[in-house]
PDB file of N, CA and C in Angstrom:
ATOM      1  N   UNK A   1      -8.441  -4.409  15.826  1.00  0.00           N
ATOM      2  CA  UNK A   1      -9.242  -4.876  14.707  1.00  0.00           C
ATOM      3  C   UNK A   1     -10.480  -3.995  14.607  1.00  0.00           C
ATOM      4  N   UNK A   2     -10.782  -3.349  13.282  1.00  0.00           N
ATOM      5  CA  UNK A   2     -12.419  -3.047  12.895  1.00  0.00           C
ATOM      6  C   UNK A   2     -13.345  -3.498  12.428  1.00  0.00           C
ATOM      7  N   UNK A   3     -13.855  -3.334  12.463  1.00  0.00           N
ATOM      8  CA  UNK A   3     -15.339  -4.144  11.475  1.00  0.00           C
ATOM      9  C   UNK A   3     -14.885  -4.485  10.320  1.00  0.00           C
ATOM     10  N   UNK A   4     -13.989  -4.288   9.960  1.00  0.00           N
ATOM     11  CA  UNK A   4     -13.578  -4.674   8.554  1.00  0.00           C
ATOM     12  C   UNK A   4     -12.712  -5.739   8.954  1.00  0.00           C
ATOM     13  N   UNK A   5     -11.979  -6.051   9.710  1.00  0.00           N
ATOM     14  CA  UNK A   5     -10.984  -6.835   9.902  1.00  0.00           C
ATOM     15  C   UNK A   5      -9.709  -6.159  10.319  1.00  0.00           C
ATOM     16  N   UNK A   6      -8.325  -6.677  10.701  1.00  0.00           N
ATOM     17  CA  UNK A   6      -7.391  -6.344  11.181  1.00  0.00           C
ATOM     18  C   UNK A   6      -6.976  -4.868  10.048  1.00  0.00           C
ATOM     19  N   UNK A   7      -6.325  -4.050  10.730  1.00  0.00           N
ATOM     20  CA  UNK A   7      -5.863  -2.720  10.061  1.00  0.00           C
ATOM     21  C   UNK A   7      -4.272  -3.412   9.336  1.00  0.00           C
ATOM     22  N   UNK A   8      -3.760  -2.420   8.515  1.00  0.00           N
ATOM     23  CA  UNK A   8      -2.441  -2.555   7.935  1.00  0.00           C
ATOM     24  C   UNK A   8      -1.774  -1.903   8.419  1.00  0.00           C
ATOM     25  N   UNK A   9      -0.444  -2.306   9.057  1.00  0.00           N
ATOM     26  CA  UNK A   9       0.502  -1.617   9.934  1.00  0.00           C
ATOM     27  C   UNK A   9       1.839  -1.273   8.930  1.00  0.00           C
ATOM     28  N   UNK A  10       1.925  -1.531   7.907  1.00  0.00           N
ATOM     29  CA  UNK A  10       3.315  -1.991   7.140  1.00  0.00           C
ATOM     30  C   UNK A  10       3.104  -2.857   6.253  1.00  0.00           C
ATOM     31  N   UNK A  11       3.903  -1.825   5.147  1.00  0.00           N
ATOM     32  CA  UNK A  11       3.687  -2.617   3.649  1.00  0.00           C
ATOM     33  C   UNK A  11       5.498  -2.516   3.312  1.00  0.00           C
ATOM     34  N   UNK A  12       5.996  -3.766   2.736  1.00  0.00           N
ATOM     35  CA  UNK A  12       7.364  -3.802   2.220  1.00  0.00           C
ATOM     36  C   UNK A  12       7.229  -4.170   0.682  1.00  0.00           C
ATOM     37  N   UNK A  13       7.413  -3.534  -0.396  1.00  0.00           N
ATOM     38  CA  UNK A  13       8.388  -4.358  -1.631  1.00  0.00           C
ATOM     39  C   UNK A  13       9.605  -5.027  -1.681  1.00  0.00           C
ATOM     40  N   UNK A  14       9.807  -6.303  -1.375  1.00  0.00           N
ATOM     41  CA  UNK A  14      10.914  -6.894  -1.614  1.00  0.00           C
ATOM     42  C   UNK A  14      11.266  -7.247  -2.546  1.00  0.00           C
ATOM     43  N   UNK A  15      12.331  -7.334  -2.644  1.00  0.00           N
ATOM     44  CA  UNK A  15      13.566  -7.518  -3.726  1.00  0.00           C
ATOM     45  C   UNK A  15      13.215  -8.914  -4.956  1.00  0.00           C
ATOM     46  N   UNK A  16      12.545  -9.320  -4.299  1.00  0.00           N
ATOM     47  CA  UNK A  16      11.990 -10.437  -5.518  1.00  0.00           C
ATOM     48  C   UNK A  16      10.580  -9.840  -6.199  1.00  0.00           C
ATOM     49  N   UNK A  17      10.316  -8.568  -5.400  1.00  0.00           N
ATOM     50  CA  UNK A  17       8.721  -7.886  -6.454  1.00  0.00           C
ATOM     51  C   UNK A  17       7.504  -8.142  -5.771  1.00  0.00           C
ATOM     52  N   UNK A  18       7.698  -9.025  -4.562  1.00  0.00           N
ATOM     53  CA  UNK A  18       6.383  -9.258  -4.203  1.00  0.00           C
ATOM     54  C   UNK A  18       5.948  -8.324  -2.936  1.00  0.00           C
ATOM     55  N   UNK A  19       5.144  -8.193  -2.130  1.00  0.00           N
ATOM     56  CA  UNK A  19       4.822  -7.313  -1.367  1.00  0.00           C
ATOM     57  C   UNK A  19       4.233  -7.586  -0.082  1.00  0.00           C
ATOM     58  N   UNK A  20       4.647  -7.606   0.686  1.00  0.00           N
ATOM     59  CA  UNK A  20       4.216  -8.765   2.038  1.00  0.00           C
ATOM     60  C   UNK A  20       3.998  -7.149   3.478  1.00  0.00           C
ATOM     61  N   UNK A  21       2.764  -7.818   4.045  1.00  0.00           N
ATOM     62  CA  UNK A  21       1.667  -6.334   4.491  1.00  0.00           C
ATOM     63  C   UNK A  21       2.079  -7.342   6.162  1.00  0.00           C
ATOM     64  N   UNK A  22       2.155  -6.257   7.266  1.00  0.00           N
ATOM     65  CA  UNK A  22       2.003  -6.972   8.643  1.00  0.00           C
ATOM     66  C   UNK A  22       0.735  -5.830   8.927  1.00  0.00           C
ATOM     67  N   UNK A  23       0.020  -6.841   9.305  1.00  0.00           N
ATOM     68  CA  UNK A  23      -1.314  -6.325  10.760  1.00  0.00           C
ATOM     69  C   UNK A  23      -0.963  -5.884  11.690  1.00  0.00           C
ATOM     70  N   UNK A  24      -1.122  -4.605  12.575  1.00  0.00           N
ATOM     71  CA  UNK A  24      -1.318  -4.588  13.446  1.00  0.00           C
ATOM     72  C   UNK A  24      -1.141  -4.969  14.790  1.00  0.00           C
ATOM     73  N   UNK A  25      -0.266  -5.092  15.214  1.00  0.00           N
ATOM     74  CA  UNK A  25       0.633  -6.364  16.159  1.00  0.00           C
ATOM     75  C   UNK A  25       1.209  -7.250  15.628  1.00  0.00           C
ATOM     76  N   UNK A  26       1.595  -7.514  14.531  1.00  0.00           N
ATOM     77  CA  UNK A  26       2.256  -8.153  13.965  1.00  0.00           C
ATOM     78  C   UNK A  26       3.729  -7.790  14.147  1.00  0.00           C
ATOM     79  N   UNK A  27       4.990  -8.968  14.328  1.00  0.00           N
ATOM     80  CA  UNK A  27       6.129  -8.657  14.083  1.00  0.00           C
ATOM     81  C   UNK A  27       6.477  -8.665  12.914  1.00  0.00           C
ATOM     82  N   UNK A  28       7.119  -8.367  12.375  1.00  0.00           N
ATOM     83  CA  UNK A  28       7.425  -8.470  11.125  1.00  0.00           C
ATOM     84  C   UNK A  28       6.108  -8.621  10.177  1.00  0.00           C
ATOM     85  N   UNK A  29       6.120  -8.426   8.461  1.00  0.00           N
ATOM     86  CA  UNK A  29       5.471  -8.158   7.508  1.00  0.00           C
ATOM     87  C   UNK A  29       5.153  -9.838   7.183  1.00  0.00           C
ATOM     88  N   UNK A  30       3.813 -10.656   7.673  1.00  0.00           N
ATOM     89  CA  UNK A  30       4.347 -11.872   7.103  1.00  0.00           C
ATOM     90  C   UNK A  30       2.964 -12.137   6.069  1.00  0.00           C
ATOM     91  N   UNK A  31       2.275 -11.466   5.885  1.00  0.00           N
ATOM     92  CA  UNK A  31       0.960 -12.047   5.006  1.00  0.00           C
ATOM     93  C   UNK A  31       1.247 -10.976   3.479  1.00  0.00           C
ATOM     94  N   UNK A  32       1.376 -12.074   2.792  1.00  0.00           N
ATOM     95  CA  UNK A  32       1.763 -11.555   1.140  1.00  0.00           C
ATOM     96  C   UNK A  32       0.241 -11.229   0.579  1.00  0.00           C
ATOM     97  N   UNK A  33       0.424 -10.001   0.038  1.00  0.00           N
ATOM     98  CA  UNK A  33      -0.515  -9.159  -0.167  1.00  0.00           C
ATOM     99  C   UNK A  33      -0.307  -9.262  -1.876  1.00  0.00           C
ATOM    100  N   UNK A  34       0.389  -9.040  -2.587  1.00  0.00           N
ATOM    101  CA  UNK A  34       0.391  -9.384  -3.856  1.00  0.00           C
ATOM    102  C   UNK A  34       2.023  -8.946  -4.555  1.00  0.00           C
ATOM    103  N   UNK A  35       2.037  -9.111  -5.975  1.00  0.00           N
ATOM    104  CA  UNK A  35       3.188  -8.912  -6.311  1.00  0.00           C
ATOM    105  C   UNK A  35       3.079  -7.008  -6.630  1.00  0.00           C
ATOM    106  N   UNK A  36       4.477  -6.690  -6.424  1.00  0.00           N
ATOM    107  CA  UNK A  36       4.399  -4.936  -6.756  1.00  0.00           C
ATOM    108  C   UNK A  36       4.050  -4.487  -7.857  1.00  0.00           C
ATOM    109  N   UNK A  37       3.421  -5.114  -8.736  1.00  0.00           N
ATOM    110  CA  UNK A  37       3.221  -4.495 -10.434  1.00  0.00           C
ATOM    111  C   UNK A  37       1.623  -4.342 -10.202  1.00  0.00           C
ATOM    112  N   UNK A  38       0.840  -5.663  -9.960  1.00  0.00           N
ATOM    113  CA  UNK A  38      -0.210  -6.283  -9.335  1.00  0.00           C
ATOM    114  C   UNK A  38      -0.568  -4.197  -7.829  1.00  0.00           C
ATOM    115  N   UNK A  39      -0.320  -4.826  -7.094  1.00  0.00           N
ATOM    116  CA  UNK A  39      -0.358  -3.881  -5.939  1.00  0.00           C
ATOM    117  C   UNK A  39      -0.435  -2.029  -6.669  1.00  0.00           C
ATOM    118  N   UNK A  40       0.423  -1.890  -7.472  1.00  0.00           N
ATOM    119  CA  UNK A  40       1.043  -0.461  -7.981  1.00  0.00           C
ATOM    120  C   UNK A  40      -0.686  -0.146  -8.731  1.00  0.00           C
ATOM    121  N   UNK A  41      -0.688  -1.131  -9.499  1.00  0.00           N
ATOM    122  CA  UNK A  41      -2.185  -0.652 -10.462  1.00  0.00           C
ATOM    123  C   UNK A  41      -3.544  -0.896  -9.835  1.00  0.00           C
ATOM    124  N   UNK A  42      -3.603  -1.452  -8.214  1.00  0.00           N
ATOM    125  CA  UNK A  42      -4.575  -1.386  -7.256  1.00  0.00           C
ATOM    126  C   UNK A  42      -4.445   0.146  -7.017  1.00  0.00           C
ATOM    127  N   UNK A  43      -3.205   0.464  -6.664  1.00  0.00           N
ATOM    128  CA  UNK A  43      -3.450   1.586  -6.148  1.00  0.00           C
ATOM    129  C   UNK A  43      -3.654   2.934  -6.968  1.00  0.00           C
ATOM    130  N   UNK A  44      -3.081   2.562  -8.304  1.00  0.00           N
ATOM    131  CA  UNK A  44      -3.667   3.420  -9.431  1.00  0.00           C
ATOM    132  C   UNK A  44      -5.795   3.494  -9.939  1.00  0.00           C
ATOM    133  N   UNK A  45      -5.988   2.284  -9.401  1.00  0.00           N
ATOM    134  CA  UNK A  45      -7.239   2.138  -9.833  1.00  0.00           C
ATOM    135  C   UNK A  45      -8.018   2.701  -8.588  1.00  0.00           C
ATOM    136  N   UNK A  46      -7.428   3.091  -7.426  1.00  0.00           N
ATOM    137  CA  UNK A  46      -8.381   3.207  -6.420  1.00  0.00           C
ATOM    138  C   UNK A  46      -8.034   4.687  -6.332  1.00  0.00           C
ATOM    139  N   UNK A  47      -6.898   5.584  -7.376  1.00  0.00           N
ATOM    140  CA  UNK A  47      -6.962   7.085  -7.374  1.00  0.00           C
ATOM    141  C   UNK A  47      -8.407   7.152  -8.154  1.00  0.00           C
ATOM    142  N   UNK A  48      -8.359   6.618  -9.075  1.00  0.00           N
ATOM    143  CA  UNK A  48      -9.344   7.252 -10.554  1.00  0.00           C
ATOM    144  C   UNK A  48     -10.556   6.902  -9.773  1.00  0.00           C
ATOM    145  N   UNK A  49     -11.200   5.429  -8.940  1.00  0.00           N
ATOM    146  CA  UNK A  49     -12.423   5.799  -8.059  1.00  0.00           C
ATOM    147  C   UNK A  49     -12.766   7.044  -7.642  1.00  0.00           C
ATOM    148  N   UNK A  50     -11.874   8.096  -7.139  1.00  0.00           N
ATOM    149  CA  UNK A  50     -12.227   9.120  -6.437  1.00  0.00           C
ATOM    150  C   UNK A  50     -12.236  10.158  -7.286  1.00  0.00           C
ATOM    151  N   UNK A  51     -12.802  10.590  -8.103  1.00  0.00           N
ATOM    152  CA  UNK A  51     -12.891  11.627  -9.200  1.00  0.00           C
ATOM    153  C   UNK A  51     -12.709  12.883  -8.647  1.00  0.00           C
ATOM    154  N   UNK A  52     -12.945  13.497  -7.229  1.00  0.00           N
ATOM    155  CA  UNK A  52     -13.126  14.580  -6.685  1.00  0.00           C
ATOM    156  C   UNK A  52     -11.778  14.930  -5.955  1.00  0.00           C
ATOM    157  N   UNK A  53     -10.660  14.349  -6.131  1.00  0.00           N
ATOM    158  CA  UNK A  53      -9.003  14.577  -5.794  1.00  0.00           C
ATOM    159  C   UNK A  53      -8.764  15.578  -6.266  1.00  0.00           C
ATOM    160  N   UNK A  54      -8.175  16.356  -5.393  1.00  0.00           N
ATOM    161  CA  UNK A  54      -7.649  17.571  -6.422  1.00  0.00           C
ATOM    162  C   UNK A  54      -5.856  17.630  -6.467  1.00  0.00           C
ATOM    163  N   UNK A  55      -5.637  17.831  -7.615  1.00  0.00           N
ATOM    164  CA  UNK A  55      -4.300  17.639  -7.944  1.00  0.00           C
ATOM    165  C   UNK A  55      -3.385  17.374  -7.104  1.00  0.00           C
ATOM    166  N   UNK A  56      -3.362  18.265  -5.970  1.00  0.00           N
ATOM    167  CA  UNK A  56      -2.415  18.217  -4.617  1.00  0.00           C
ATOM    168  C   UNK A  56      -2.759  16.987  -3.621  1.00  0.00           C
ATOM    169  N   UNK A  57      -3.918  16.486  -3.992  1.00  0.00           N
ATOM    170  CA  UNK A  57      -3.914  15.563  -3.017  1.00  0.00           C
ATOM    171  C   UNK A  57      -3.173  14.016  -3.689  1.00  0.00           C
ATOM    172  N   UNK A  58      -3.339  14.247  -5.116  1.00  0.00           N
ATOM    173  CA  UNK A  58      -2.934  13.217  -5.801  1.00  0.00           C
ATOM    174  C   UNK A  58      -1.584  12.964  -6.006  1.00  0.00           C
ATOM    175  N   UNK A  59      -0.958  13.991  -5.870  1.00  0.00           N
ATOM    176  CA  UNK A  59       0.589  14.473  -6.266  1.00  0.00           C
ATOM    177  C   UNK A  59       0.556  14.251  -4.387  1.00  0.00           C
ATOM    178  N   UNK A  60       0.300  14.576  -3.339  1.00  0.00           N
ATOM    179  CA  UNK A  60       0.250  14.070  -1.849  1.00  0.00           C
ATOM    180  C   UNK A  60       0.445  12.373  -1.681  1.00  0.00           C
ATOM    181  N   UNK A  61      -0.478  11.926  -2.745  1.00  0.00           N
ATOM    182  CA  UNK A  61      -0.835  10.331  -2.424  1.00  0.00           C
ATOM    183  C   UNK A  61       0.602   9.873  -2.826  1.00  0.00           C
ATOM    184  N   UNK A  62       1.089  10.019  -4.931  1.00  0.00           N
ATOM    185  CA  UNK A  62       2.187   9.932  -4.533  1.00  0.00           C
ATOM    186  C   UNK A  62       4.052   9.669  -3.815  1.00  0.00           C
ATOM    187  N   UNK A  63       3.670  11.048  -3.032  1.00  0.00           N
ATOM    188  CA  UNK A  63       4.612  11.301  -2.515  1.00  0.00           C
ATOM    189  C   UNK A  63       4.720  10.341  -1.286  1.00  0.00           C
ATOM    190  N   UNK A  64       3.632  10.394  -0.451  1.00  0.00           N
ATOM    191  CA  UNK A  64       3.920   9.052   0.495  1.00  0.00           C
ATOM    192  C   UNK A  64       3.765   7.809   0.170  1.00  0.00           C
ATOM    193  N   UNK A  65       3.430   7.702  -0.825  1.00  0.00           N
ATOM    194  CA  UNK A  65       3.690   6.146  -1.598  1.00  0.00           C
ATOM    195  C   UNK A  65       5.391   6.112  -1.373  1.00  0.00           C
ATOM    196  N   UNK A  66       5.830   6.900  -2.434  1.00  0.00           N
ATOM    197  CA  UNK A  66       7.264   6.830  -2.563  1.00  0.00           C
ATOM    198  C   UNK A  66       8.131   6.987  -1.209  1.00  0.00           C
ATOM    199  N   UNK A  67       7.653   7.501  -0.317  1.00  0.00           N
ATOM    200  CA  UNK A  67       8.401   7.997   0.977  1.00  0.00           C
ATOM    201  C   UNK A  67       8.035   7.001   2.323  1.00  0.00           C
ATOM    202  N   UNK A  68       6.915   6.349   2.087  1.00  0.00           N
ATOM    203  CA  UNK A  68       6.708   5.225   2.868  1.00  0.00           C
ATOM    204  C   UNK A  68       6.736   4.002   2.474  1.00  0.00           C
ATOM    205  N   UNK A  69       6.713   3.610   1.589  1.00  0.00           N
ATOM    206  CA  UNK A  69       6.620   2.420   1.019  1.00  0.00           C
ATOM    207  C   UNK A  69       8.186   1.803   0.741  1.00  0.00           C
ATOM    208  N   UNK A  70       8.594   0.797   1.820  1.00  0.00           N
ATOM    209  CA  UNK A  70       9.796   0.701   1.557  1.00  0.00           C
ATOM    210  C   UNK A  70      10.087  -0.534   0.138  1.00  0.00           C
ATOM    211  N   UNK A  71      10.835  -0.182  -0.533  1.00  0.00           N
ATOM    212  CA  UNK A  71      11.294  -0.951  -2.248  1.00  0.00           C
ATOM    213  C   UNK A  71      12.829  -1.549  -1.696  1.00  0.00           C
ATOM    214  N   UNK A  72      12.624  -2.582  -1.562  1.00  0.00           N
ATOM    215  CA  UNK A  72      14.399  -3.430  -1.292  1.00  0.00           C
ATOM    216  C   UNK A  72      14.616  -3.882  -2.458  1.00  0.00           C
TER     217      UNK A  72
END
């Protein structure tokens, strides 16, 4: 845990759309974090915060979205 609170170990999209995050020692993914439409435009809104991205890092962000983020 940090000063902020427990870290995110694992994020799943499941098959019904919603999106359920495990902490950090957690077994399995069990605290629902929001639905994937909801979640997708968090994470769109927290590119455009950072005005100073440069293309590759954005087209980077992305790519491990799509490559880590498992979609059932």
């Amino acid at each position: 845990m940090n000063a902020e609170g427990p870290l995110i170990a694992e994020l799943v999209v499941i098959s019904d759309g919603f999106v359920p995050a495990a902490r950090e020692g957690d077994t399995g993914a069990n605290h629902l974090i929001s639905d994937c439409a909801d979640f997708d435009g968090n994470l769109v809104g927290l590119l455009s915060t950072a005005p100073n991205l440069t293309k590759g890092e954005v087209a980077l962000f992305g790519h491990l979205q799509r490559a880590r983020i498992n979609r059932w």
